[in-house]
Protein backbone atom coordinates (compact mmCIF):
# COMPACT_ATOMS: atom_id res chain seq x y z
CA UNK A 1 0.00 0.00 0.00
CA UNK A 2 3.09 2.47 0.58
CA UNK A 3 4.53 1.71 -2.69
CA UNK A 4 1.26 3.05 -4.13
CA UNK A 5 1.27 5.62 -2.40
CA UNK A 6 4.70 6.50 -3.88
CA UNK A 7 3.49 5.43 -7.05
CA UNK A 8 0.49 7.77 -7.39
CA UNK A 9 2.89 10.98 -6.35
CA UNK A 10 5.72 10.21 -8.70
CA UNK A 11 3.18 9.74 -11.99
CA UNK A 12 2.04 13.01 -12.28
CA UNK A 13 5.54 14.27 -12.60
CA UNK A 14 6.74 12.06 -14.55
CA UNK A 15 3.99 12.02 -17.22
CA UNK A 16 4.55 16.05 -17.52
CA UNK A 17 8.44 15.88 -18.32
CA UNK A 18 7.62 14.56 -21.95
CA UNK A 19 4.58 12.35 -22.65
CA UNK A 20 2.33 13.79 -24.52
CA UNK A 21 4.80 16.50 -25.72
CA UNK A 22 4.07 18.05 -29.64
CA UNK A 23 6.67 16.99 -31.72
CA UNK A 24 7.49 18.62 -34.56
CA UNK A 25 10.13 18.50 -37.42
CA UNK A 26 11.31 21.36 -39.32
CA UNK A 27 13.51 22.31 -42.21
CA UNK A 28 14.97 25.34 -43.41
CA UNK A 29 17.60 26.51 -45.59
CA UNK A 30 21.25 27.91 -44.23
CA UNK A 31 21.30 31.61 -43.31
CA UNK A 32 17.54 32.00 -43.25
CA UNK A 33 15.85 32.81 -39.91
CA UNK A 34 13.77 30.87 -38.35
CA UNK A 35 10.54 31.37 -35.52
CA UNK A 36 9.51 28.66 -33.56
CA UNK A 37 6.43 29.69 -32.63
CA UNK A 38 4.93 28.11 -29.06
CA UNK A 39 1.08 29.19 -29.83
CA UNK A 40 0.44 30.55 -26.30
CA UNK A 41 0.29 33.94 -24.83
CA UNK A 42 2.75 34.21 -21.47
CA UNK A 43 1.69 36.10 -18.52
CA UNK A 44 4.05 37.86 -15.96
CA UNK A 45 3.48 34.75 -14.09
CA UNK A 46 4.85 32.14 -16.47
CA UNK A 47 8.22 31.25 -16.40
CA UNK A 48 9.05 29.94 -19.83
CA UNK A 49 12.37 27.77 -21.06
CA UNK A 50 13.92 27.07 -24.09
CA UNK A 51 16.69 24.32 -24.46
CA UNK A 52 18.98 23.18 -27.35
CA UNK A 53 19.84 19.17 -27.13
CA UNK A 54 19.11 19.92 -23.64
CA UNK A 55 21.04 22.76 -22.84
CA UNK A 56 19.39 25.58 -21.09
CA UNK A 57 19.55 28.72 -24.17
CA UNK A 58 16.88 30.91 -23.09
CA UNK A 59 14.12 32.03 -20.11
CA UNK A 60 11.39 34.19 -19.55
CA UNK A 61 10.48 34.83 -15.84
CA UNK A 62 8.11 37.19 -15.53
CA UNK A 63 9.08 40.48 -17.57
CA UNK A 64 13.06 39.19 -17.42
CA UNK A 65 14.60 37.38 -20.12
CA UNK A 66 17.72 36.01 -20.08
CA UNK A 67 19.55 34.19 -23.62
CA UNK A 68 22.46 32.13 -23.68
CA UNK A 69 23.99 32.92 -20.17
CA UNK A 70 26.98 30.46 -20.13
CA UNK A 71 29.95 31.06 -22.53
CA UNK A 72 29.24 27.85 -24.69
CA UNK A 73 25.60 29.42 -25.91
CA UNK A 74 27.43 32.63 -26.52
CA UNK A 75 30.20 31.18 -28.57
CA UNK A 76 27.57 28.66 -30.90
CA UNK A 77 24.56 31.76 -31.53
CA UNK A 78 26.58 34.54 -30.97
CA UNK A 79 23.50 37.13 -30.66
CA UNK A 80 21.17 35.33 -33.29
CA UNK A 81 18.40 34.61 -30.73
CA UNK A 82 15.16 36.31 -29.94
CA UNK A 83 12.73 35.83 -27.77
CA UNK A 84 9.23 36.88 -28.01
CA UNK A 85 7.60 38.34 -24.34
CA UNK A 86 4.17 38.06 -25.57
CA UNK A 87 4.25 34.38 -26.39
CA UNK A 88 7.93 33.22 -25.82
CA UNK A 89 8.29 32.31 -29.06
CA UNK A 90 12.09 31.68 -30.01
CA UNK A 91 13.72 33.24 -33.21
CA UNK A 92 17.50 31.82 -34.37
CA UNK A 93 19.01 34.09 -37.32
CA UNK A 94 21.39 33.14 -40.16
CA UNK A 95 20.61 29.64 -38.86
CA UNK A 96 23.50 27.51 -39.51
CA UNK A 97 23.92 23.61 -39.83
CA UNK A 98 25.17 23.71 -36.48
CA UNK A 99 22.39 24.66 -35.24
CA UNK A 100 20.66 21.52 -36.12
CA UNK A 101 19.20 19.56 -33.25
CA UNK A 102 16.21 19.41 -30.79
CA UNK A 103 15.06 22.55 -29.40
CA UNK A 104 12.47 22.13 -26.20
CA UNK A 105 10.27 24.20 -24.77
CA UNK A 106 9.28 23.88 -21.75
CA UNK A 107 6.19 26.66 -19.96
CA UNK A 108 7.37 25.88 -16.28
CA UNK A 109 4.33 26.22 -14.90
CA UNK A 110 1.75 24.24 -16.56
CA UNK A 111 4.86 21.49 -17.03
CA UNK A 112 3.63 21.13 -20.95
CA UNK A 113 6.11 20.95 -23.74
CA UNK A 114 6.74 21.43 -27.22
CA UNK A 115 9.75 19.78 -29.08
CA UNK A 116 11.25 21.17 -32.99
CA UNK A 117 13.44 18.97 -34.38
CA UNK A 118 15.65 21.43 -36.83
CA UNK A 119 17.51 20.11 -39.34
CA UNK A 120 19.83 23.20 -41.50
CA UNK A 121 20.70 21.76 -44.79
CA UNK A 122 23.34 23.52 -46.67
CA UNK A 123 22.88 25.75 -49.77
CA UNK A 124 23.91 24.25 -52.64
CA UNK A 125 27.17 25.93 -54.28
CA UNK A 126 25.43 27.04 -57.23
CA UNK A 127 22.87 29.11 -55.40
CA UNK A 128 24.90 30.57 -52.91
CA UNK A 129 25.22 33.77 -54.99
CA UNK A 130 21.63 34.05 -56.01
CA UNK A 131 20.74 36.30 -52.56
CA UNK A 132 23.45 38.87 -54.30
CA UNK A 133 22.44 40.17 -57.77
CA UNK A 134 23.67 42.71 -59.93
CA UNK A 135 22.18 43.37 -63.01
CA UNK A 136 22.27 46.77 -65.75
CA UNK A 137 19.38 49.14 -65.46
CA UNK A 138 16.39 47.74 -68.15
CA UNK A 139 16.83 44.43 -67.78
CA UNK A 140 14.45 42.40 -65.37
CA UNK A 141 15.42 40.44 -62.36
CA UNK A 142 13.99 37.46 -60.53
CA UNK A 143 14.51 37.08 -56.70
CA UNK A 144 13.65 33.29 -56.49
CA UNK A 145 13.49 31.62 -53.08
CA UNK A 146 13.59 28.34 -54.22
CA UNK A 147 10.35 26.74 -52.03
CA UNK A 148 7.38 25.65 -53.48
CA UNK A 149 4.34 27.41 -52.14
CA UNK A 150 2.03 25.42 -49.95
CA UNK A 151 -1.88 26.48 -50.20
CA UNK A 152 -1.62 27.95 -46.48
CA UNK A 153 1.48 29.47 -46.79
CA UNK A 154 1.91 33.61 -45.85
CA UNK A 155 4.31 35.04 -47.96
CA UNK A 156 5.62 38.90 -47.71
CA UNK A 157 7.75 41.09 -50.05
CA UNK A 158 9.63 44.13 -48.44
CA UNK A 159 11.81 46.50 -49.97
CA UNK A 160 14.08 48.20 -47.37
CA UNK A 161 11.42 47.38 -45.16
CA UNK A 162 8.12 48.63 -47.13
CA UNK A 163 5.62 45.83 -47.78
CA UNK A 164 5.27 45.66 -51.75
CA UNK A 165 3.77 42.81 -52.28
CA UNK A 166 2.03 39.47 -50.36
CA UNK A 167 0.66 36.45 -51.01
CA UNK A 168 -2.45 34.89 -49.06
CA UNK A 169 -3.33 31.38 -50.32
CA UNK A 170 -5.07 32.13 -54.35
CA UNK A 171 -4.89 36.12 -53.57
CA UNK A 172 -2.17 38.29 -53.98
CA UNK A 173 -1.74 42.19 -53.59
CA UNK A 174 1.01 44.07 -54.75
CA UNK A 175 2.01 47.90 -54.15
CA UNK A 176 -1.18 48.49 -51.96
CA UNK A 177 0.06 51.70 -50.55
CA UNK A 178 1.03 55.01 -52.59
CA UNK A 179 4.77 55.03 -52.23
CA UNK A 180 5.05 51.82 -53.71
CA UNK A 181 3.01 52.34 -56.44
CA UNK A 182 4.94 55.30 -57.28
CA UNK A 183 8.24 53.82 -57.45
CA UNK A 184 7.43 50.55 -58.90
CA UNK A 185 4.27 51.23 -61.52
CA UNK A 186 3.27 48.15 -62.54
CA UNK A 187 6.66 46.57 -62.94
CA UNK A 188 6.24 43.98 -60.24
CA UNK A 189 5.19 40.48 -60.56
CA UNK A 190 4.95 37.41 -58.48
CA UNK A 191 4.19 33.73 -59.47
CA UNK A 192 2.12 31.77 -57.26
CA UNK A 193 3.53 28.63 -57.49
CA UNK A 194 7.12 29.51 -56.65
CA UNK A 195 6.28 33.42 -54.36
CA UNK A 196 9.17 34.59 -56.99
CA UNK A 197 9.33 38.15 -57.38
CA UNK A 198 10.04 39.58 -60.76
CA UNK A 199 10.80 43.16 -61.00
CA UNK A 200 10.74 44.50 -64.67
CA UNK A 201 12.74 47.83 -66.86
CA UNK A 202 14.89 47.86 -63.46
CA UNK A 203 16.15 51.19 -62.69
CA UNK A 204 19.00 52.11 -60.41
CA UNK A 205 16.53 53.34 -57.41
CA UNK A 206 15.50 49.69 -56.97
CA UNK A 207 18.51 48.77 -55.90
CA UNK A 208 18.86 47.80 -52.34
CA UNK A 209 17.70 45.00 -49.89
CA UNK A 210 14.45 42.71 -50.65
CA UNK A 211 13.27 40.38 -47.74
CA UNK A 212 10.82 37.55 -48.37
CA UNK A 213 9.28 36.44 -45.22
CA UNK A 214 7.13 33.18 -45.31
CA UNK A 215 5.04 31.92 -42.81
CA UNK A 216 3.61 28.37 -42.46
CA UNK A 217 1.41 27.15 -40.16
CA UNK A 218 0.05 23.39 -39.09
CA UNK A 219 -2.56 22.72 -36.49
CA UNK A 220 0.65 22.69 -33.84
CA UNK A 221 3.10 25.20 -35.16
CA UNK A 222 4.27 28.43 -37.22
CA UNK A 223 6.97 28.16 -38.56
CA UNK A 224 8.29 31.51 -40.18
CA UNK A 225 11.53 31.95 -42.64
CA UNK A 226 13.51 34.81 -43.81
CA UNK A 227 14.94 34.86 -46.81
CA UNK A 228 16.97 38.08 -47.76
CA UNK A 229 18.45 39.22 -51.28
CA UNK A 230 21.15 42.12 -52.10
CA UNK A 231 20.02 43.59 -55.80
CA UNK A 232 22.42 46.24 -57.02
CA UNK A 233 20.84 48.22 -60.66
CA UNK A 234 24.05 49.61 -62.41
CA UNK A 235 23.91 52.59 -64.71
CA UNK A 236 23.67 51.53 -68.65
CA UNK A 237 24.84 54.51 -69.93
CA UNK A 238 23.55 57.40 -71.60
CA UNK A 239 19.60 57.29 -72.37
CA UNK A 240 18.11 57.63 -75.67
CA UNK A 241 17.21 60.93 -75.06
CA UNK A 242 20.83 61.75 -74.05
CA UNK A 243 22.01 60.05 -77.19
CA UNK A 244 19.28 62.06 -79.35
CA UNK A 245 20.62 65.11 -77.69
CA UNK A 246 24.14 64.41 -78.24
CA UNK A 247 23.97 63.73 -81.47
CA UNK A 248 21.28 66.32 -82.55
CA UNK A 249 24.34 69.31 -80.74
CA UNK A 250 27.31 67.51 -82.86
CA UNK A 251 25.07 67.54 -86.45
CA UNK A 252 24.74 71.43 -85.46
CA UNK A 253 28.77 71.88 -84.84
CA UNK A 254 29.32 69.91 -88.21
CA UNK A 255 26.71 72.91 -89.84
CA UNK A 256 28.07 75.54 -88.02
CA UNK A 257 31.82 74.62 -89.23
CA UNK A 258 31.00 74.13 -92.67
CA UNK A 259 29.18 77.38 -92.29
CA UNK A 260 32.75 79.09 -91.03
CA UNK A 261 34.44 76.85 -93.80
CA UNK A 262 32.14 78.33 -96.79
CA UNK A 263 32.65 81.81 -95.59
CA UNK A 264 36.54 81.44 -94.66
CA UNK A 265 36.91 80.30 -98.52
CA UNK A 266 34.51 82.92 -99.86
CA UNK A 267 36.34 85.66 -98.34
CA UNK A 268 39.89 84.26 -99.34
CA UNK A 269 38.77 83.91 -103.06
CA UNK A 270 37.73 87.42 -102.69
CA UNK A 271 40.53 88.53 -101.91
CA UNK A 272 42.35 86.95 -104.29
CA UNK A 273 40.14 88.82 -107.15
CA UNK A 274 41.46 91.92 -105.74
C-alpha cells in the first residue's frame, strides 16, 4: 500500500516531463531565420524555457529574459536569438547547420512541452550567390526563393522594409500603398507557385535589400523563414534621349563649321580677285 502511495505521487511528474509533448520537425535553408512559434500567450506569471539538445539557451520569468547565459551558448549563436515576451516564441538568425538539433520548450508552470526537431541543410554551391544580384538598369530580375508554395502558406515582399507585395493562399496584392506604387508602376510580378518576385525595366533606385518572409502554419506550429536578397541596378549609360541630344548638338557643330568653312573660302577667293 506504501509503494502506491509512492506510485500515485511520482506519476504526475513524470507524465509532464515529456509524454504527450508536440513533436514537430522542421527544415529550413542555411542563413535563413527561423521562428519557432509556441502558440500561447505568457503572462508575468509564467516562467518559460527554451533548451537546445538539452542545454538551457533561453528564459522568460516574468518580464526578465535572459539568452544564452553560459559562454558555450554565446560562442555557438553569438547574438542570433530572440525571444518573443508576448508568447515566448524563439527566433535563431542566419541559422546555420550547427544549429541543427532538438530545441524544447518547456512553460514551467503548466509542465507542458513542445519539441522542434531542426535540421539546417546547406545551400547548394550554385545558389549561394543568387541572394546577391547585380544586373544593368532595363533588364528584369527574378529574386527566387527556391520553395514551393504550400496552399496555407503567408508570404511577404519588403523593400528596405516597405511591404510591396504578399501572397495569401489564391490572392495576392502588390504595391497596396502610394509610395510603392509610385516607385514601382506596374513593374512587379509574383508567381504563385514559386512566391518569386520579378521586377521589370529595373532602374538604379531599386537597388537595395528585398526580404521575403514566409510563414507556415500546421494545427501545432508556425513556422516563419527569412529569406533576404542584395540587388544592385548599375547605370547603362547614356539614355536615348541623351544620345538624341548628343547627337542632334554635334550635327549642329558639323553645320556651323561648314558654315565658317564656306565663308573662310569665300572671303579668301575674294581677296584673291582683288
Amino acid at each position: 500500500m506504501k509503494n502506491l502511495f509512492i506510485f500515485l505521487l511520482i506519476l504526475p511528474y513524470h507524465g509532464s516531463s515529456g509524454v504527450g509533448a508536440d513533436d514537430v520537425s522542421v527544415s529550413v535553408m542555411e542563413r535563413d531565420s527561423v521562428t519557432l512559434h509556441t502558440g500561447v500567450k505568457t503572462n508575468q506569471q509564467e516562467e518559460v524555457a527554451w533548451y537546445f539538445n538539452d542545454t538551457r539557451i533561453a528564459r522568460i520569468t516574468g518580464d526578465q529574459s535572459k539568452i544564452c547565459t553560459d559562454d558555450e551558448c554565446k560562442e555557438r549563436f553569438r547574438d542570433r536569438l530572440k525571444l518573443d515576451h508576448q508568447t515566448g516564441s524563439l527566433t535563431i538568425r542566419d541559422i546555420r547547420t550547427t544549429d541543427s538539433g532538438k530545441y524544447r520548450l518547456v512553460i514551467i508552470s503548466s509542465g507542458s512541452e513542445k519539441i522542434f526537431r531542426v535540421a539546417v541543410n546547406d545551400v547548394p554551391a550554385a545558389r549561394r550567390d543568387e541572394k546577391t544580384k547585380s544586373v544593368v538598369e532595363g533588364q528584369s530580375v527574378t529574386l527566387d526563393p527556391g520553395v514551393t508554395k504550400n496552399l496555407n502558406d503567408v508570404m511577404t515582399w519588403h523593400f528596405n522594409e516597405t511591404l510591396i507585395a504578399e501572397i495569401t493562399g489564391d490572392q495576392s496584392k502588390i504595391c497596396s500603398d502610394v509610395q510603392s506604387k509610385e516607385r514601382f508602376r506596374d513593374r512587379l510580378k509574383l508567381d504563385h507557385q514559386t512566391g518569386s518576385l520579378t521586377i521589370t525595366d529595373t532602374r538604379t533606385t531599386d537597388s537595395g535589400l528585398y526580404k521575403l518572409q514566409i510563414s507556415s502554419s500546421s494545427s501545432v506550429v508556425v513556422v516563419t523563414s527569412l529569406k533576404s536578397f542584395s540587388i544592385s541596378i548599375t547605370a547603362s549609360g547614356l539614355s536615348a534621349g541623351e544620345i538624341a541630344g548628343i547627337c542632334a548638338a554635334l550635327l549642329l557643330l558639323i553645320a556651323a563649321s561648314v558654315c565658317v568653312f564656306y565663308f573662310y573660302k569665300r572671303r579668301v577667293k575674294r581677296k584673291g580677285e582683288y
